[in-house]
N, C-alpha and C. Protein backbone atom coordinates (compact mmCIF):
# COMPACT_ATOMS: atom_id res chain seq x y z
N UNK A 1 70.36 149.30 145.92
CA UNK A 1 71.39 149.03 146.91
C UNK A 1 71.99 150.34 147.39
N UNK A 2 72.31 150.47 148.78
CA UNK A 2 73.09 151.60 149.39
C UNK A 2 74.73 151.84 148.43
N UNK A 3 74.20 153.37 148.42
CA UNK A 3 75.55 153.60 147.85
C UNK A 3 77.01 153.28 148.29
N UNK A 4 78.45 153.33 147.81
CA UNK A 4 79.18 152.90 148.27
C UNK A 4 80.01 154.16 149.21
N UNK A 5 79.27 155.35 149.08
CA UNK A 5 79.65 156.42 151.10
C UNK A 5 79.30 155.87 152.08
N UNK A 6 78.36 154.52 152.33
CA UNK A 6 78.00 154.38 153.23
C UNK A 6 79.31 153.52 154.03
N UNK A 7 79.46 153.70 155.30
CA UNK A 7 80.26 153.57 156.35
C UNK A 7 80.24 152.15 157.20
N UNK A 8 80.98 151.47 157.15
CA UNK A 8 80.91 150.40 157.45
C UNK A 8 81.39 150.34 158.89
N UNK A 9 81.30 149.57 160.39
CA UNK A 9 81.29 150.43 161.23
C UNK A 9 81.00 148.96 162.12
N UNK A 10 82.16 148.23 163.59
CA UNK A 10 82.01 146.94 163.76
C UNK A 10 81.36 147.98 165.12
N UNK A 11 80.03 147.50 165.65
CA UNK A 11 79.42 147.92 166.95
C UNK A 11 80.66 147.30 167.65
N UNK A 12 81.05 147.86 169.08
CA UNK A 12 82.17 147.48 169.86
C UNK A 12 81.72 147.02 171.41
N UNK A 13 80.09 146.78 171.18
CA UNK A 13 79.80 146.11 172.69
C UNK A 13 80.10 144.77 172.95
N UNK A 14 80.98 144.29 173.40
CA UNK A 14 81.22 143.39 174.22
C UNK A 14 80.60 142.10 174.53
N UNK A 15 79.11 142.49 174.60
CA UNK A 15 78.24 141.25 174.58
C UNK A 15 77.60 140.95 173.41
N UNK A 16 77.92 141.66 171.76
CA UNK A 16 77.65 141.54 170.60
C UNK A 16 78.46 141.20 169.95
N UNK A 17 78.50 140.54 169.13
CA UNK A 17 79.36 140.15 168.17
C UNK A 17 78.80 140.63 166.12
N UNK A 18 78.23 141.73 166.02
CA UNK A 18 77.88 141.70 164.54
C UNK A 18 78.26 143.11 164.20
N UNK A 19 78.16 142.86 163.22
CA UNK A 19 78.94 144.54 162.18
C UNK A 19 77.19 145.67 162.07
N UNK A 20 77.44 146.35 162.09
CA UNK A 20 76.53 147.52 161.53
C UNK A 20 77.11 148.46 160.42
N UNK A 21 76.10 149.25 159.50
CA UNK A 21 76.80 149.56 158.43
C UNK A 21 75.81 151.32 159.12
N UNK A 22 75.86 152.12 158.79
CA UNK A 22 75.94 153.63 159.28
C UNK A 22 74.68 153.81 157.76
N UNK A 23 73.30 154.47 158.30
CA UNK A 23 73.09 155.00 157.19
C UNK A 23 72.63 156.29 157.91
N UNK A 24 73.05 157.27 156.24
CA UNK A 24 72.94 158.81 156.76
C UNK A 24 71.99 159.19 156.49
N UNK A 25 71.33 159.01 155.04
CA UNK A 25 69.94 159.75 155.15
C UNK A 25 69.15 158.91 154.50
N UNK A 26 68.32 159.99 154.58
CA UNK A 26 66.89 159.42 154.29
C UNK A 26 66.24 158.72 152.97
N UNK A 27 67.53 159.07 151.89
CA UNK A 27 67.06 158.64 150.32
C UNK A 27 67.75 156.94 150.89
N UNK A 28 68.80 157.15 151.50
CA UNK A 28 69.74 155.93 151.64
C UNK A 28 68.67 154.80 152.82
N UNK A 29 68.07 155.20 153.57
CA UNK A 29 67.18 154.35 154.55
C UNK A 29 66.25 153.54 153.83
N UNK A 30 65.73 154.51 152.85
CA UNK A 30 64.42 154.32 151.85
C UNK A 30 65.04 152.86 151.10
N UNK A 31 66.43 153.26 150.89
CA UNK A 31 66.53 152.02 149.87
C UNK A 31 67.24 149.96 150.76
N UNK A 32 67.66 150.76 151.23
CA UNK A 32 67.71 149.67 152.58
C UNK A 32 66.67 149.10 153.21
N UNK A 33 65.41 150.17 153.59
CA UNK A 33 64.25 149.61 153.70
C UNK A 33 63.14 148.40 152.79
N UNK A 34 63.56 148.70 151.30
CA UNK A 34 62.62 148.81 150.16
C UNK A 34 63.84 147.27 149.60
N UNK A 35 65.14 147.10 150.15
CA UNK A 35 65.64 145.92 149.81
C UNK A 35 66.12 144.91 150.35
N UNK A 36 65.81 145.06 151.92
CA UNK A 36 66.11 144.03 152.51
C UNK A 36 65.55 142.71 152.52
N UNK A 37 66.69 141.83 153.22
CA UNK A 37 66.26 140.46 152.83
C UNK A 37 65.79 139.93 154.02
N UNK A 38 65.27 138.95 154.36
CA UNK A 38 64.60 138.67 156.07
C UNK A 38 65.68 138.49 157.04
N UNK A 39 67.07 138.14 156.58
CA UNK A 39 67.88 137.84 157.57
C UNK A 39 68.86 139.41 157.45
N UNK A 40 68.24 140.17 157.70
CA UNK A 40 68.71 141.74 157.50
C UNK A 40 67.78 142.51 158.89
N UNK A 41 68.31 143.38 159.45
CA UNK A 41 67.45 144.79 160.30
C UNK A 41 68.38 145.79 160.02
N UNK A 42 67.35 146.68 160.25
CA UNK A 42 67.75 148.45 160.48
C UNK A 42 66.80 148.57 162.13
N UNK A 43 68.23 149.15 162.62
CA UNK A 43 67.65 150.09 164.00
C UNK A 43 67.95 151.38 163.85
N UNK A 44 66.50 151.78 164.01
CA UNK A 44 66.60 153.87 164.39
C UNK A 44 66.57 154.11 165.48
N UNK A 45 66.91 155.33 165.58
CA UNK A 45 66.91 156.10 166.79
C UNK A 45 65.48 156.76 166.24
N UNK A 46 64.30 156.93 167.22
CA UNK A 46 62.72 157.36 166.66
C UNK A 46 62.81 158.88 167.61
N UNK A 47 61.52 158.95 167.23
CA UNK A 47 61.22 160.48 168.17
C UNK A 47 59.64 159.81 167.98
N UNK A 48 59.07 159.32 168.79
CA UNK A 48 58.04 158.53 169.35
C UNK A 48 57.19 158.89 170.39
N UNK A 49 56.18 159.44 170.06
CA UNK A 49 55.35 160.00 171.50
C UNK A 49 55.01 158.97 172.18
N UNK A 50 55.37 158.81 174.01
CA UNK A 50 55.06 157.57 174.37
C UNK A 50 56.34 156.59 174.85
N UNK A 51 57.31 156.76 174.08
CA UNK A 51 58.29 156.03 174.40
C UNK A 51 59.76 156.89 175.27
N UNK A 52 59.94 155.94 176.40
CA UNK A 52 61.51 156.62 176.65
C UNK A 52 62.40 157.16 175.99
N UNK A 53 63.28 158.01 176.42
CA UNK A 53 64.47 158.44 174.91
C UNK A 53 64.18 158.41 173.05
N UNK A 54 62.54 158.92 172.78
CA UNK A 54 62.13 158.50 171.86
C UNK A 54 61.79 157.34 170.86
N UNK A 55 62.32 156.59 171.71
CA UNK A 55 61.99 154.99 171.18
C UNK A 55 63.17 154.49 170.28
N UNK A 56 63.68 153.16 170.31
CA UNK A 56 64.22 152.73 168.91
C UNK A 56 63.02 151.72 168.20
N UNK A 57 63.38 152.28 166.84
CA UNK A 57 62.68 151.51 165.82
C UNK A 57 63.55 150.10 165.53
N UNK A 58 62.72 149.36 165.19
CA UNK A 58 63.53 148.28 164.76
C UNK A 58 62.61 148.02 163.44
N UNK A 59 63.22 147.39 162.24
CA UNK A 59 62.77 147.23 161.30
C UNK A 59 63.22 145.56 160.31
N UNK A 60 61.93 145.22 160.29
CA UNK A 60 62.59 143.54 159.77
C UNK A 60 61.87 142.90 158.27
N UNK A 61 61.77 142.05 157.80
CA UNK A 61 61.02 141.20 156.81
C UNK A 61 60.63 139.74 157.19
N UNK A 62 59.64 139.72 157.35
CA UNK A 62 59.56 138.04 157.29
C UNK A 62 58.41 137.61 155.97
N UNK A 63 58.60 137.00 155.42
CA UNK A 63 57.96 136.83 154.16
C UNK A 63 57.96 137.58 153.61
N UNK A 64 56.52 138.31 152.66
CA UNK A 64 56.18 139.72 152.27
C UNK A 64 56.06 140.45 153.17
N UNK A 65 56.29 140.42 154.20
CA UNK A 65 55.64 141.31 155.42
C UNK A 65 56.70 142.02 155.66
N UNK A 66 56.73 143.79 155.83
CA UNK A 66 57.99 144.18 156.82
C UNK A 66 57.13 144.68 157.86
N UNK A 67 57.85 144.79 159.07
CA UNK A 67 57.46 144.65 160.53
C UNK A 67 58.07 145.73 161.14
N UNK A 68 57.42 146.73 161.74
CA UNK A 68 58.23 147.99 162.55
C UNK A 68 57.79 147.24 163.89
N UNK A 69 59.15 147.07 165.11
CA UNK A 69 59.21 146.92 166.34
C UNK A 69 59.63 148.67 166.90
N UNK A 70 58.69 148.99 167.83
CA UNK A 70 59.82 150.30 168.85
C UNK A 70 59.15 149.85 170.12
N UNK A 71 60.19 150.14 170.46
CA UNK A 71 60.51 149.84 172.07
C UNK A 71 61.14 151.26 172.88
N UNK A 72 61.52 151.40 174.21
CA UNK A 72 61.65 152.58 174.81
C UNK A 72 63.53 152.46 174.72
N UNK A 73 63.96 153.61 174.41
CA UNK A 73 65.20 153.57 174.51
C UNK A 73 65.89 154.11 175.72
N UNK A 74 66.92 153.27 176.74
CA UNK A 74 66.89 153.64 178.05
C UNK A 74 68.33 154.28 178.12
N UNK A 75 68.80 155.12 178.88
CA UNK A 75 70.13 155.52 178.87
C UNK A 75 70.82 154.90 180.13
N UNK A 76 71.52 153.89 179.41
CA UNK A 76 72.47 153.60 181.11
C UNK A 76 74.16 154.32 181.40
N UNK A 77 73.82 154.61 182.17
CA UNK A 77 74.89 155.63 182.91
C UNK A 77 75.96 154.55 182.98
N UNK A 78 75.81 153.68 183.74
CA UNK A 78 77.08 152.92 184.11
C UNK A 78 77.92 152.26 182.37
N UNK A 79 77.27 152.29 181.16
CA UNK A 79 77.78 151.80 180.59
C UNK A 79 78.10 152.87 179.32
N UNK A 80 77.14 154.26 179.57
CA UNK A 80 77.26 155.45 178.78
C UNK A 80 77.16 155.01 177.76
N UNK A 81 75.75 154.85 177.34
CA UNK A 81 75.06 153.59 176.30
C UNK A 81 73.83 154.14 176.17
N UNK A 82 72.68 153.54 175.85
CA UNK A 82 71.34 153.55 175.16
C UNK A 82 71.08 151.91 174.96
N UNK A 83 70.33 151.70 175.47
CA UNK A 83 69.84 150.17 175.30
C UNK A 83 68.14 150.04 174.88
N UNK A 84 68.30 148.94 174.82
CA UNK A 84 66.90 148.11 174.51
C UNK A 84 65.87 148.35 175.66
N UNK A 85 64.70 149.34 176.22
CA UNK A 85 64.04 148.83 177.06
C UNK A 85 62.47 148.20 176.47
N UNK A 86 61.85 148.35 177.49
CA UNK A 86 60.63 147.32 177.22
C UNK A 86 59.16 148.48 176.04
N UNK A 87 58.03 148.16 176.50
CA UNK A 87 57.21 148.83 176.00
C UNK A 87 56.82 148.67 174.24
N UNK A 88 57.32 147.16 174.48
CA UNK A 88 57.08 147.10 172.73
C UNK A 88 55.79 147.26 172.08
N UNK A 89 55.87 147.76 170.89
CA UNK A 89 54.87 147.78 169.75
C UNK A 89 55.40 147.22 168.44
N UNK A 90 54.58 146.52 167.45
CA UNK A 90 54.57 146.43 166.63
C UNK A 90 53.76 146.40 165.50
N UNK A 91 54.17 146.76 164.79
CA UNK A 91 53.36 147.12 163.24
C UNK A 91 54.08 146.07 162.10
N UNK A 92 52.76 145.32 161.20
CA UNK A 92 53.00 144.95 160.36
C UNK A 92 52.50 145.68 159.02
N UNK A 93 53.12 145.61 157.60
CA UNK A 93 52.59 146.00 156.20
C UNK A 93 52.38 145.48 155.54
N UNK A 94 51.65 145.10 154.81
CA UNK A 94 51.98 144.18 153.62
C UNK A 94 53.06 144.38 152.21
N UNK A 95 53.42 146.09 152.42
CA UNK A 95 54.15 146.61 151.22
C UNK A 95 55.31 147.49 151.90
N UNK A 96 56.15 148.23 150.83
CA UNK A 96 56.85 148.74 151.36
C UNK A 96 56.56 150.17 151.96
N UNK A 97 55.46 150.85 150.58
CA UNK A 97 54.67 152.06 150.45
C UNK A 97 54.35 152.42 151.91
N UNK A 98 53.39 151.18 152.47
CA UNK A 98 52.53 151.53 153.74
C UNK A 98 53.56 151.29 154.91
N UNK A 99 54.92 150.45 155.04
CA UNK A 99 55.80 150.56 155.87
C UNK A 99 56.15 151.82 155.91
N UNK A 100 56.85 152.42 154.88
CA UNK A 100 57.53 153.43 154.67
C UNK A 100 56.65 154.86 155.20
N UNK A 101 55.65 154.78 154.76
CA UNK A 101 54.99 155.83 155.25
C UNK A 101 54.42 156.08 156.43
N UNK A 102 54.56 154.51 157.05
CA UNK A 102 54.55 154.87 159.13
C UNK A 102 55.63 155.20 159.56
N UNK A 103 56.72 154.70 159.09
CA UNK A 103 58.15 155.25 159.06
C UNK A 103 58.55 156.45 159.27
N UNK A 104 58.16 157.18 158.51
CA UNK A 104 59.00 158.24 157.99
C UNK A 104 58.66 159.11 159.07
N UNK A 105 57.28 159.09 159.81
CA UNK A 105 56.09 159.64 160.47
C UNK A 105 57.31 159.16 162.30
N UNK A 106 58.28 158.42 162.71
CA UNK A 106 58.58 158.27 163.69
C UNK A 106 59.99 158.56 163.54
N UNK A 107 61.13 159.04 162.84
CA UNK A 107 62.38 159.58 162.72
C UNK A 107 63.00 160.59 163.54
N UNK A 108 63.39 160.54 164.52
CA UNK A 108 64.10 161.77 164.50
C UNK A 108 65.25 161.67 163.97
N UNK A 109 65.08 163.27 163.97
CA UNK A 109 65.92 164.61 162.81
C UNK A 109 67.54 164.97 163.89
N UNK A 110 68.14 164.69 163.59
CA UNK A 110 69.14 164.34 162.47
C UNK A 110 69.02 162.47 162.84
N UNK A 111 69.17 162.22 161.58
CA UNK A 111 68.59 160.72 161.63
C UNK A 111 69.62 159.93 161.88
N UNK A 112 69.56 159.02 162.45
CA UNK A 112 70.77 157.82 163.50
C UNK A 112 70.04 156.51 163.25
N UNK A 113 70.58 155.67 162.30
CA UNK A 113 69.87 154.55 161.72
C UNK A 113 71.27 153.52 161.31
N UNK A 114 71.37 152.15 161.53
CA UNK A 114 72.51 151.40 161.35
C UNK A 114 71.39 149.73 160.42
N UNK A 115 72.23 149.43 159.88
CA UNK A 115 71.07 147.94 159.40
C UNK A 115 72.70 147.34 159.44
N UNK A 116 71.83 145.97 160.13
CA UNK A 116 73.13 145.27 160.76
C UNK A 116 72.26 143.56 159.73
């Protein structure tokens, strides 16, 4: 389980209604990754060849399976934001090992990751 520095943190968009919790690094992602439950995500901020604004990662469980979604990350001016754009991919694993290690491979540095 994430240690108790981690930052608890209510997203303030308007058309959302759910909490995000702030993770800082990378030992702390690993374990968030390696314990989530299916009704759990982590979104990164990626550095993604291919994708707009480096892509966001999205990261999920459904059964044994965890699932990397990235998509293009778009900057809207009028709302001085970063949103969801299109261009999805996804990857499934059967483990955490082989998640983790496509993972680690799309991060950018300094790492910006929330699991809501």
């Amino acid at each position: 389980m994430p240690d108790e520095n981690t930052t608890d943190h209510t997203h303030t968009d308007p058309d959302t209604s759910y909490s995000e919790r702030s993770i800082n690094t990378i030992e702390d992602l690993a374990t968030f990754v390696r314990a989530m439950d299916q009704d759990e995500g982590i979104r990164i901020v990626g550095e993604v060849e291919g994708y707009k604004g480096g892509g966001f990662i999205f990261v999920a469980k459904s059964g044994d399976k965890y699932c990397l979604n990235i998509c293009d990350r778009i900057y809207d001016p009028s709302r001085k934001a970063y949103q969801v754009g299109g261009n999805d991919s996804w990857y499934y694993f059967d483990n955490f090992e082989d998640a983790w290690n496509k993972l680690k491979t799309l991060l950018h540095n300094p790492l910006e990751a929330y699991a809501y």
